[in-house]
C-alpha atoms as a PDB file:
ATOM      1  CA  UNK A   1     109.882  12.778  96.532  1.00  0.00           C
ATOM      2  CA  UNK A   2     110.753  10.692  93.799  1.00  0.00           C
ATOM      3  CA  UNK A   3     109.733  10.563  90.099  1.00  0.00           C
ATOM      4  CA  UNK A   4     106.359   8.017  89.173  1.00  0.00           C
ATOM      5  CA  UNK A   5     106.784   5.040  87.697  1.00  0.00           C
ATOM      6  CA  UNK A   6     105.371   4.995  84.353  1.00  0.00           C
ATOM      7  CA  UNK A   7     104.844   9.070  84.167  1.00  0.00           C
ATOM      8  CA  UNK A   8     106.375  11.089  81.479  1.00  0.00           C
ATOM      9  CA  UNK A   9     108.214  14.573  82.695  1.00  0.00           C
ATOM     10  CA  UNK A  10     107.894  17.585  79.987  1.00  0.00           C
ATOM     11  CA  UNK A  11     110.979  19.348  81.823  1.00  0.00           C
ATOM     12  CA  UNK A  12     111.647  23.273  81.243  1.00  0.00           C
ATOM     13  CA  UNK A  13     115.466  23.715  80.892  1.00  0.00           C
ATOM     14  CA  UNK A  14     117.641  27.304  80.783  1.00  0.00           C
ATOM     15  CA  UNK A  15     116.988  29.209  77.715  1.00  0.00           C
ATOM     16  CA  UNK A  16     120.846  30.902  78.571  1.00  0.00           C
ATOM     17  CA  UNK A  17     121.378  31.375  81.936  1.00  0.00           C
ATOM     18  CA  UNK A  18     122.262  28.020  83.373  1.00  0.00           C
ATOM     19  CA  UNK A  19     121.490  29.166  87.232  1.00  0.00           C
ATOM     20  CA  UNK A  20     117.797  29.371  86.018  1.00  0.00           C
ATOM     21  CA  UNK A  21     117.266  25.875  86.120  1.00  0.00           C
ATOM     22  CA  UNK A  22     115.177  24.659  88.810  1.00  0.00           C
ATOM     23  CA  UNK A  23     115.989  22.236  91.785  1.00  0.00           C
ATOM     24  CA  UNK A  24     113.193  19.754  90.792  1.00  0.00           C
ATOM     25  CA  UNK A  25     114.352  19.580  86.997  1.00  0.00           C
ATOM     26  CA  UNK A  26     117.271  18.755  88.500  1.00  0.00           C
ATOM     27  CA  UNK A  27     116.213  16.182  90.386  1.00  0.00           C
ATOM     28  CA  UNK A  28     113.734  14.810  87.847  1.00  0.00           C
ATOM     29  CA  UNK A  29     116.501  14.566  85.128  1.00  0.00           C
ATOM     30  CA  UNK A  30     118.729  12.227  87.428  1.00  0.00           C
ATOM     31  CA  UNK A  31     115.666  10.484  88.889  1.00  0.00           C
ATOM     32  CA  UNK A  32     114.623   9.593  85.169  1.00  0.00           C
ATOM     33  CA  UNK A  33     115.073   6.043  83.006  1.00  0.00           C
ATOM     34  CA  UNK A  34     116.238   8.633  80.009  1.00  0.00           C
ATOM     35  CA  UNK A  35     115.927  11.716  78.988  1.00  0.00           C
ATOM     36  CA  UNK A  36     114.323  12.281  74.789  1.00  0.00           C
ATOM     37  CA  UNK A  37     115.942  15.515  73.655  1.00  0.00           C
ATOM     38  CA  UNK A  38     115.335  17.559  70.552  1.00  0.00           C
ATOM     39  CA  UNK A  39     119.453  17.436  70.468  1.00  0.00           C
ATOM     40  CA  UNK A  40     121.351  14.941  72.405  1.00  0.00           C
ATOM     41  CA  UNK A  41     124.741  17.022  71.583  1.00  0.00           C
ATOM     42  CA  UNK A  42     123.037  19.995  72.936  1.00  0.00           C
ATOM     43  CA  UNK A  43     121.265  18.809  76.337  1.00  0.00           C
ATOM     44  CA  UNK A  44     124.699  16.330  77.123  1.00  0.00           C
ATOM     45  CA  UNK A  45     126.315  19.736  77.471  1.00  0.00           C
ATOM     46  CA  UNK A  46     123.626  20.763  80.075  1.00  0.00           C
ATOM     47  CA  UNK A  47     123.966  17.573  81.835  1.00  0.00           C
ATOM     48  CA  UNK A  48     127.655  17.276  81.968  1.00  0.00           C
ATOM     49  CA  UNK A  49     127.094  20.573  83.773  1.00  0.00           C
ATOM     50  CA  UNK A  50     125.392  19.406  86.629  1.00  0.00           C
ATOM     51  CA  UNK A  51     126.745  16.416  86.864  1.00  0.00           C
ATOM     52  CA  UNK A  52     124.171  14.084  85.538  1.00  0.00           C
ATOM     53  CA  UNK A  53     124.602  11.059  83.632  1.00  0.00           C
ATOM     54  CA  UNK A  54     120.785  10.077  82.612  1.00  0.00           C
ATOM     55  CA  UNK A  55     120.732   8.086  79.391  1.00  0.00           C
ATOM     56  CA  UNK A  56     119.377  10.099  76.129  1.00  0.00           C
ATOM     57  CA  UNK A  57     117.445   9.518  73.490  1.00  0.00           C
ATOM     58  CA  UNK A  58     117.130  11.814  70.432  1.00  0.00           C
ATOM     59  CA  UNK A  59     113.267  13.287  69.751  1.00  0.00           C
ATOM     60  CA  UNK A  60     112.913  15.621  67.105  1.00  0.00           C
ATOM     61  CA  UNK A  61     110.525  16.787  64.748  1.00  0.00           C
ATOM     62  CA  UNK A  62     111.738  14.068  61.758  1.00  0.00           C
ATOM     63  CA  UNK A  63     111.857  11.088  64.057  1.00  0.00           C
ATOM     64  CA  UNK A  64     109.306  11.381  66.664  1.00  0.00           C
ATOM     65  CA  UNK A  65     106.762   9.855  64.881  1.00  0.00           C
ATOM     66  CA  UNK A  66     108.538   7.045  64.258  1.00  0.00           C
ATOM     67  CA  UNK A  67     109.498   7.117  68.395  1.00  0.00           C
ATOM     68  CA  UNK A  68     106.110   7.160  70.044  1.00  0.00           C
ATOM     69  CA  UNK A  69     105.774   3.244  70.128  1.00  0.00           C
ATOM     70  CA  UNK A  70     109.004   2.311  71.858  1.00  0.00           C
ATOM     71  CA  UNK A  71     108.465   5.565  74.073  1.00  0.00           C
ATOM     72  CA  UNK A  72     105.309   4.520  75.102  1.00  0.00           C
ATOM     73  CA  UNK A  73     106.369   0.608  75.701  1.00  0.00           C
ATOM     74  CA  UNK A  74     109.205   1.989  78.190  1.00  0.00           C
ATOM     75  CA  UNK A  75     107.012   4.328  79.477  1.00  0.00           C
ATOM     76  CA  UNK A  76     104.223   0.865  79.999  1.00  0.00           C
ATOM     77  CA  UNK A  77     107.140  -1.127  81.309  1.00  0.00           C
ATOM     78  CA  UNK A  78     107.287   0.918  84.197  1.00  0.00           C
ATOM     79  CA  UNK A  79     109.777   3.589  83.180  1.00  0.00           C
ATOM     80  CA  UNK A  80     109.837   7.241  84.352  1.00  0.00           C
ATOM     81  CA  UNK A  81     111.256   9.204  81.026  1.00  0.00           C
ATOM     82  CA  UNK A  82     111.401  13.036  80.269  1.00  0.00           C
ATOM     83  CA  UNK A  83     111.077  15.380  77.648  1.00  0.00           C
ATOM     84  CA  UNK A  84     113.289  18.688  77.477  1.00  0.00           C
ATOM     85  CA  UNK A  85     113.606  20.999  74.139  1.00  0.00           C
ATOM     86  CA  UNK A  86     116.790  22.603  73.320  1.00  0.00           C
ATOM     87  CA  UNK A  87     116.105  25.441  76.045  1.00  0.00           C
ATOM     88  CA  UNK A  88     113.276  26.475  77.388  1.00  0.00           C
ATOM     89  CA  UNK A  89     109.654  24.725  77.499  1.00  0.00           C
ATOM     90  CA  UNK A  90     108.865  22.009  75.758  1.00  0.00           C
ATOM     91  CA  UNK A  91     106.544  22.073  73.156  1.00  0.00           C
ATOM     92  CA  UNK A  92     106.532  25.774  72.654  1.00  0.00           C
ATOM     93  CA  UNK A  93     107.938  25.776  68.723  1.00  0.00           C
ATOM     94  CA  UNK A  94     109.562  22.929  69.583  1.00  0.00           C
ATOM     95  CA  UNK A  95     109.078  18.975  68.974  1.00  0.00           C
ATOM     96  CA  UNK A  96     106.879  16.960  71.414  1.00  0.00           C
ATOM     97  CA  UNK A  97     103.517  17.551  70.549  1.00  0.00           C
ATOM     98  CA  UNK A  98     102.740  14.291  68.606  1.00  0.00           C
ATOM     99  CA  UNK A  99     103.881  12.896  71.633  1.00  0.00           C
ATOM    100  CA  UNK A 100     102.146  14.269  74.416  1.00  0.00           C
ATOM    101  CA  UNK A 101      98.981  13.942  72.440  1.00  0.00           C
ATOM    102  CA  UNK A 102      99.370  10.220  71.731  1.00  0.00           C
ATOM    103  CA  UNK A 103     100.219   9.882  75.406  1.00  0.00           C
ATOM    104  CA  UNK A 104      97.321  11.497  76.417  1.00  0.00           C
ATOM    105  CA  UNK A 105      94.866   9.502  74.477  1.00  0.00           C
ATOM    106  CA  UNK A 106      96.498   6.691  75.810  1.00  0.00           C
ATOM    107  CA  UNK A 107      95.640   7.317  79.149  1.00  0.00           C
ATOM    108  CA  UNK A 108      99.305   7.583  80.222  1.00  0.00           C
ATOM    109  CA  UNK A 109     100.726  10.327  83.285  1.00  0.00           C
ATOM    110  CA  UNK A 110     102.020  13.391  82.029  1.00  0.00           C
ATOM    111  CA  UNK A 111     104.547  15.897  84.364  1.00  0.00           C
ATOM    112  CA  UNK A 112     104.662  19.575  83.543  1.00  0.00           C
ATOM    113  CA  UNK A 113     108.174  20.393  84.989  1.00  0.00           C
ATOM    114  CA  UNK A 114     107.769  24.527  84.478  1.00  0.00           C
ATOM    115  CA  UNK A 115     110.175  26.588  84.557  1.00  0.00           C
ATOM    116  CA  UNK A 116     112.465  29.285  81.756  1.00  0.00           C
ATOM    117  CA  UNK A 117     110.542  30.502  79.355  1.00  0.00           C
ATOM    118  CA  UNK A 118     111.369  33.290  76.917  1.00  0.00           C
ATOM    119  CA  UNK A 119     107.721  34.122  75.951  1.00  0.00           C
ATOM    120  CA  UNK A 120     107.174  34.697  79.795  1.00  0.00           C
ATOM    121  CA  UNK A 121     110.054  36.440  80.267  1.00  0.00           C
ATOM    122  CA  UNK A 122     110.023  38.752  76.975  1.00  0.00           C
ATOM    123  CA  UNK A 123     106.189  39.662  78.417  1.00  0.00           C
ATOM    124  CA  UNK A 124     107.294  40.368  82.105  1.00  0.00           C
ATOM    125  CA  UNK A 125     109.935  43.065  81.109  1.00  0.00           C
ATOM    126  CA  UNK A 126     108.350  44.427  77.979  1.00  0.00           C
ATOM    127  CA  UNK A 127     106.219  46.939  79.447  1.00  0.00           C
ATOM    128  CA  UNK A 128     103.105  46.101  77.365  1.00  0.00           C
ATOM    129  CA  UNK A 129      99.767  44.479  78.415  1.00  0.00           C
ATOM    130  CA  UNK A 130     100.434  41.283  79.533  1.00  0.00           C
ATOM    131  CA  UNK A 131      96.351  41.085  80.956  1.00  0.00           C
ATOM    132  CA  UNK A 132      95.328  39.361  77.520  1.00  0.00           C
ATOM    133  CA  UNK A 133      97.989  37.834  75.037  1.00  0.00           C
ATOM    134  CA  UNK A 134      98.334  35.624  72.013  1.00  0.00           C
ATOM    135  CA  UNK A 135     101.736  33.504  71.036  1.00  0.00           C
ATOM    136  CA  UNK A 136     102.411  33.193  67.310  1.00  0.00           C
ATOM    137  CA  UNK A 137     105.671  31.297  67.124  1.00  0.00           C
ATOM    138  CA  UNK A 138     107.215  32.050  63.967  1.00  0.00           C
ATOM    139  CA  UNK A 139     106.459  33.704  61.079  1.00  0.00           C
ATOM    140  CA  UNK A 140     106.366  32.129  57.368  1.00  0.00           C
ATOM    141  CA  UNK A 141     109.487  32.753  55.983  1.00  0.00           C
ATOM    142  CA  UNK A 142     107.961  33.962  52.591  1.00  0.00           C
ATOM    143  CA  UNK A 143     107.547  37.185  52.383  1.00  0.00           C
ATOM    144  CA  UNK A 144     104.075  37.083  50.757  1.00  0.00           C
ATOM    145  CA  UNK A 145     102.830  34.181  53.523  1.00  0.00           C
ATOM    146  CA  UNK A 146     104.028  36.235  56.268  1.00  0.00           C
ATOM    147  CA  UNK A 147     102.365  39.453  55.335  1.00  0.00           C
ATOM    148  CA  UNK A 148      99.226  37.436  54.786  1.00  0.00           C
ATOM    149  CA  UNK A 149      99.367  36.204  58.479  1.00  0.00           C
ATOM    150  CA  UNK A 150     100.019  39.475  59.808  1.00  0.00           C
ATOM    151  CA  UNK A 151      97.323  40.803  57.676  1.00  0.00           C
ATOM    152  CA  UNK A 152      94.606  38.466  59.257  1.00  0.00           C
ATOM    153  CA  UNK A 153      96.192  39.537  62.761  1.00  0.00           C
ATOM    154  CA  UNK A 154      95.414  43.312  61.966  1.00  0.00           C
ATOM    155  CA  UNK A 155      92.376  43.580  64.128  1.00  0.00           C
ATOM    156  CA  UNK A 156      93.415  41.194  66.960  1.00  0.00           C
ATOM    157  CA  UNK A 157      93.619  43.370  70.396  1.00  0.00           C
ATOM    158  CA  UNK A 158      95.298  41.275  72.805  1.00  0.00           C
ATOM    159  CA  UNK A 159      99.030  41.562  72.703  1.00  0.00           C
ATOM    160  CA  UNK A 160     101.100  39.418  70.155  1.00  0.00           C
ATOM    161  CA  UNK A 161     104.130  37.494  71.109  1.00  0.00           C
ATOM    162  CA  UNK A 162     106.292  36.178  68.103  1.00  0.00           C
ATOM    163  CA  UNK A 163     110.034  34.256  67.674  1.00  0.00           C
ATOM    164  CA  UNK A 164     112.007  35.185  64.650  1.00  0.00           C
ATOM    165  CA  UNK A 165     115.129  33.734  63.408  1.00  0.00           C
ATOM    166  CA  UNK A 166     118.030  36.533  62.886  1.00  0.00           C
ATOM    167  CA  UNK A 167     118.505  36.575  59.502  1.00  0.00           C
ATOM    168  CA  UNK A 168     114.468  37.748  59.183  1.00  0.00           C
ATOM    169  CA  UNK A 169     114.209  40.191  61.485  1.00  0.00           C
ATOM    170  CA  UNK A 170     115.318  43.134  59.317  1.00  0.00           C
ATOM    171  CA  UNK A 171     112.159  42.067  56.839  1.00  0.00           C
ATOM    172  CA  UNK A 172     110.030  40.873  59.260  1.00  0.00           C
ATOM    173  CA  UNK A 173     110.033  43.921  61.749  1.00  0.00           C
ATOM    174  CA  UNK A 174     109.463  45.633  58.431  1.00  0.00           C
ATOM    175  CA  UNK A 175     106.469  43.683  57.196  1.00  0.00           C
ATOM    176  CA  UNK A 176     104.720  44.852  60.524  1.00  0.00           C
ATOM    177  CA  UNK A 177     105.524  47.948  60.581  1.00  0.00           C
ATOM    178  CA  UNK A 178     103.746  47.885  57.242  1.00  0.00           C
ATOM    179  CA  UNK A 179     100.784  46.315  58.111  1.00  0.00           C
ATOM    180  CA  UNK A 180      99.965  46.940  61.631  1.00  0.00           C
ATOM    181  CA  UNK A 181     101.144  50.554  61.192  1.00  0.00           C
ATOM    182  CA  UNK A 182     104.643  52.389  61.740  1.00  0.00           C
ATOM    183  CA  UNK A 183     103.071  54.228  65.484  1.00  0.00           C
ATOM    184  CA  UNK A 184     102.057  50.377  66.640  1.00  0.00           C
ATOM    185  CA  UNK A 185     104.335  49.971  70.044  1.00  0.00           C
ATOM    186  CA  UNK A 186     106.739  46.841  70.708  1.00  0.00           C
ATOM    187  CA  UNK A 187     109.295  45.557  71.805  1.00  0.00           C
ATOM    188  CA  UNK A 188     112.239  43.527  70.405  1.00  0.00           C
ATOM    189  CA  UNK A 189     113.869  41.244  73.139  1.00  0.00           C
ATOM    190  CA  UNK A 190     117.217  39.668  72.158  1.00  0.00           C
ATOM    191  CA  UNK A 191     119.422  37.022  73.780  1.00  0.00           C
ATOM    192  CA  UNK A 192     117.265  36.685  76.723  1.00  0.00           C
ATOM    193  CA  UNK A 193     119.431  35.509  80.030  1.00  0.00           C
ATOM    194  CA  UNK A 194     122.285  35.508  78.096  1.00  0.00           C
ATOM    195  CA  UNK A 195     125.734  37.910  78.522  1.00  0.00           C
ATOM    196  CA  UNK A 196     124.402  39.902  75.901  1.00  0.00           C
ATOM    197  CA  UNK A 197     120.454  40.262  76.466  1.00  0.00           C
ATOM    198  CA  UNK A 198     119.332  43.405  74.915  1.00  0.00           C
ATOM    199  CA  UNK A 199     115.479  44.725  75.148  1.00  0.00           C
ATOM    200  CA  UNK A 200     114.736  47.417  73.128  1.00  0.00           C
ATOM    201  CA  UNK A 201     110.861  49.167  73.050  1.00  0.00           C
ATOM    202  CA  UNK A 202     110.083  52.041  70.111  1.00  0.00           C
ATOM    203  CA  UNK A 203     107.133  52.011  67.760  1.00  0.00           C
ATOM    204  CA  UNK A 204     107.517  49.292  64.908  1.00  0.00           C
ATOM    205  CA  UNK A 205     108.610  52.158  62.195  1.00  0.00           C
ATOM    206  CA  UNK A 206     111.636  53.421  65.193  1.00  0.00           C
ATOM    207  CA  UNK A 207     112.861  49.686  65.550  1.00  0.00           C
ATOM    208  CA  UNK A 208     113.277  49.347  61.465  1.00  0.00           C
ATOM    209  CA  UNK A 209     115.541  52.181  62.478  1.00  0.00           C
ATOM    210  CA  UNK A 210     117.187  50.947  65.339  1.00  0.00           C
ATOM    211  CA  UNK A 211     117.748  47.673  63.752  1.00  0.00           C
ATOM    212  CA  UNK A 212     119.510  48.903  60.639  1.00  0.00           C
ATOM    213  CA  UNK A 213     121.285  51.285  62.563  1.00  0.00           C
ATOM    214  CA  UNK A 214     123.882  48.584  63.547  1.00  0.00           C
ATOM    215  CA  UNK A 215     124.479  45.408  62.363  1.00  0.00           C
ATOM    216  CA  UNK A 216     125.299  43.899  65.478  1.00  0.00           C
ATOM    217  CA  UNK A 217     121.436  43.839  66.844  1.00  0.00           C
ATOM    218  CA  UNK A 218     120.216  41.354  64.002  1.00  0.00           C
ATOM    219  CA  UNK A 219     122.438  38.412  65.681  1.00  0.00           C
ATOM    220  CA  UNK A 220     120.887  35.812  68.322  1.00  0.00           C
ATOM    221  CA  UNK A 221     117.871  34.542  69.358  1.00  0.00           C
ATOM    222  CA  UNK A 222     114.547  36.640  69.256  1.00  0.00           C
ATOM    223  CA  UNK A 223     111.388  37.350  70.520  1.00  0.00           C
ATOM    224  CA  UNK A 224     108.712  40.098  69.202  1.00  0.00           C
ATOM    225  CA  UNK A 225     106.305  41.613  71.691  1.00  0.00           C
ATOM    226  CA  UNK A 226     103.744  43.860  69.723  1.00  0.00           C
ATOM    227  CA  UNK A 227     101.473  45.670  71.034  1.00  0.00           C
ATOM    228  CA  UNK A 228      97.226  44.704  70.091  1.00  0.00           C
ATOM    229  CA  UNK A 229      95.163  46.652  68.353  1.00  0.00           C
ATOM    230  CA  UNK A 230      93.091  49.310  69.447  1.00  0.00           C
ATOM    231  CA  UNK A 231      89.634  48.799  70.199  1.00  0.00           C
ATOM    232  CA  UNK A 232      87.417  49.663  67.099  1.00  0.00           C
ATOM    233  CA  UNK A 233      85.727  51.932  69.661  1.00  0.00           C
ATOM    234  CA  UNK A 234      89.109  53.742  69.873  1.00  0.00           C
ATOM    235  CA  UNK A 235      89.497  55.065  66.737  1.00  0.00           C
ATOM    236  CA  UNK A 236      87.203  58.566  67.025  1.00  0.00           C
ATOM    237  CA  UNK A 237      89.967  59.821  68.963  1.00  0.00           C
ATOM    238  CA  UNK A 238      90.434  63.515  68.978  1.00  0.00           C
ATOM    239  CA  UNK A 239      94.336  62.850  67.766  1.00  0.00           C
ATOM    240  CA  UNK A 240      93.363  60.818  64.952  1.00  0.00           C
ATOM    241  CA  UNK A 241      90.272  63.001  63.964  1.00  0.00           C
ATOM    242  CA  UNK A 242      93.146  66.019  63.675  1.00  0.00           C
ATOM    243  CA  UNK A 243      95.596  62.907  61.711  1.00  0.00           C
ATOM    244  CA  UNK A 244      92.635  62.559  59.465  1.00  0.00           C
ATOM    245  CA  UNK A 245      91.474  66.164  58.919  1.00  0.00           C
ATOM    246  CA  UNK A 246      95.058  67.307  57.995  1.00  0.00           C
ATOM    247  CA  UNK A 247      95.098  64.705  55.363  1.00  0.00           C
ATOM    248  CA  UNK A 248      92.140  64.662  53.840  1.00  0.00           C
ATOM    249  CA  UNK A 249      93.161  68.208  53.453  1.00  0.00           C
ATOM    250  CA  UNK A 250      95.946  67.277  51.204  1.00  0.00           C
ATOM    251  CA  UNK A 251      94.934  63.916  49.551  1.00  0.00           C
ATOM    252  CA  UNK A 252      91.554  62.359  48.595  1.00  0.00           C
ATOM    253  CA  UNK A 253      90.090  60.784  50.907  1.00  0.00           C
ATOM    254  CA  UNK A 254      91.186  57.040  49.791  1.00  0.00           C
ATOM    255  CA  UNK A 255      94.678  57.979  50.238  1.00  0.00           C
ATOM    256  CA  UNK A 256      94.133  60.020  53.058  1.00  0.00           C
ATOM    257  CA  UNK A 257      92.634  56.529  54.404  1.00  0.00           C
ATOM    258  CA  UNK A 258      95.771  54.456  53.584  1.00  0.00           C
ATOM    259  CA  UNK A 259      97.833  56.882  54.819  1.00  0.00           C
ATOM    260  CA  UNK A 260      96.302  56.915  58.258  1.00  0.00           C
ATOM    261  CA  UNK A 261      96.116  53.385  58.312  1.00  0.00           C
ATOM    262  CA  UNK A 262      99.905  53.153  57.717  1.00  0.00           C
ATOM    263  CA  UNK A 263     100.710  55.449  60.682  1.00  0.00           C
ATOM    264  CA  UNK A 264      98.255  54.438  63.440  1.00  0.00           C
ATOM    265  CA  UNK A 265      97.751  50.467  62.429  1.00  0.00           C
ATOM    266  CA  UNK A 266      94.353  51.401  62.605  1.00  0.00           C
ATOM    267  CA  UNK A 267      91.778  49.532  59.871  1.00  0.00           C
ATOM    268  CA  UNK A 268      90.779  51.432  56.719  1.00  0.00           C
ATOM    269  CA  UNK A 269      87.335  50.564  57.255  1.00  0.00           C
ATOM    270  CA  UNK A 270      87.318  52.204  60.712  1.00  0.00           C
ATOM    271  CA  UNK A 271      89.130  55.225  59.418  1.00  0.00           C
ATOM    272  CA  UNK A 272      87.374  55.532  56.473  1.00  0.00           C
ATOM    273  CA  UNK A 273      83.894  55.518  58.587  1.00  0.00           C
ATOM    274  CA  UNK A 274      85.538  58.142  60.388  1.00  0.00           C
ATOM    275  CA  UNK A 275      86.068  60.232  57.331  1.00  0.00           C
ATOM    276  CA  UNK A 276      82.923  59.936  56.617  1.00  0.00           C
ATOM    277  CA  UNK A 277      81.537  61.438  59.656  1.00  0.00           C
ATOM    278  CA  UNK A 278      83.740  64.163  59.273  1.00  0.00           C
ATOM    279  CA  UNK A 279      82.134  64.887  56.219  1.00  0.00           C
ATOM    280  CA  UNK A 280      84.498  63.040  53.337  1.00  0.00           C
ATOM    281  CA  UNK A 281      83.187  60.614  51.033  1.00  0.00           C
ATOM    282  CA  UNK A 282      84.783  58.265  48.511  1.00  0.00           C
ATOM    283  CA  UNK A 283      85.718  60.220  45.227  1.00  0.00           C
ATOM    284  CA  UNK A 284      84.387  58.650  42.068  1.00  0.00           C
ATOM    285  CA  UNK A 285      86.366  56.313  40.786  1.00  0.00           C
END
């Protein structure tokens, strides 16, 4: 089988472990006209690999607007082209969209190519619901943005999937523990397929912990697998009635509100309608 004229190929390609890469990607990226790549340095490594000497063009987010007419020409002419991100799947907080869109409306043949990605494979091993799930990409980098975000995603049950650059993971990890709630379970998956892959699963407030702990576990590439929120149905629990009860004993019952809020990532409105029906209201202001 050989690649169609005229059809573009959105190629998964290893997001460490070379051996991941599948025999049609193979075949596809030496079949191909040219390969656009988000870095040409990057992917010629890949291909020098295995051997294959396909012609590349760069494609990144500050020229590929500025691409799509001479990429779709070639692709007119006849031409068979693909599309590969620095690792992984294409597409998936990476350049290409524009692209695929515009080709799309077009009426031109797109080729998913599937194969490595780390989303899939921080869900598979992670140990959390994988029935329902919802992929973030990356955080705002301002503190204030980024706690806004997670503060809209407070009530969202399915699990959340997220990347993070290393030199935010110390802040972000701590934004959601603050919002979502110290107890919330996740999982921080680092270096995926790579020598030193490391998957580590606590509740948010333990992985503050375990990330500070050593210095070492803030470098490489990451992905954040948190678990959803509990069902608003969930919350009259008989442990967080008891969570409640002992601190509405000792604090008012706003406080004891925020409070409980903090450690289960539950909403204050649902916990507060459960102090209510155990028998607290609102003090005065």
């Amino acid at each position: 089988m050989t690649v169609e004229s005229g059809a573009l190929y959105v190629v998964a390609t290893p997001i460490g472990n070379l051996e991941d890469i599948t025999a049609r990607a193979l075949r596809v990226l030496r079949e191909v006209a040219c390969i656009a790549a988000e870095d040409t340095r990057h992917t010629g490594q890949l291909l020098r690999h295995f051997g294959i000497d396909t012609p590349l063009l760069s494609l990144h987010e500050h020229n590929e607007r500025a691409r799509l007419d001479s990429i779709v020409a070639r692709l007119r002419s006849g031409e068979a082209m693909a599309l590969v991100a620095d690792a992984g799947t294409p597409l998936i907080s990476d350049p290409g969209f524009p692209l695929v869109r515009e080709l799309r409306r077009q009426g031109l043949k797109i080729v998913p190519v599937p194969g490595p990605s780390s989303v899939l494979a921080a869900l598979s091993a992670a140990g959390l619901p994988t029935d329902r799930f919802v992929f973030e990409g990356f955080l705002p980098a301002k503190t204030t943005a980024r706690r806004e975000r997670l503060q809209a995603l407070t009530a969202e049950e399915r699990t959340l999937v997220f990347f993070e650059a290393s030199h935010r993971m110390a802040d972000t990890l701590a934004d959601l523990a603050t919002v979502f709630g110290v107890e919330r379970p996740a999982v921080v998956a680092r270096e995926l397929t790579k020598r030193f892959e490391e998957m580590h699963g606590a509740t948010l407030g333990e992985l503050t912990v375990w990330l500070d702990a050593d210095p070492y576990r803030a470098k490489g590439e990451f992905v954040l697998v948190v678990q959803g929120a509990s069902p608003a149905s969930a919350v009259d629990t008989p442990e967080n009635r008891r969570l409640l009860l002992a601190l509405l004993a000792e604090l008012p019952p706003s406080r004891a509100v925020v409070v409980a809020a903090r450690l289960t990532g539950l909403r204050k409105k649902s916990l507060y309608d459960l102090a209510l029906a155990l028998g607290h209201r609102q003090e005065p202001e």
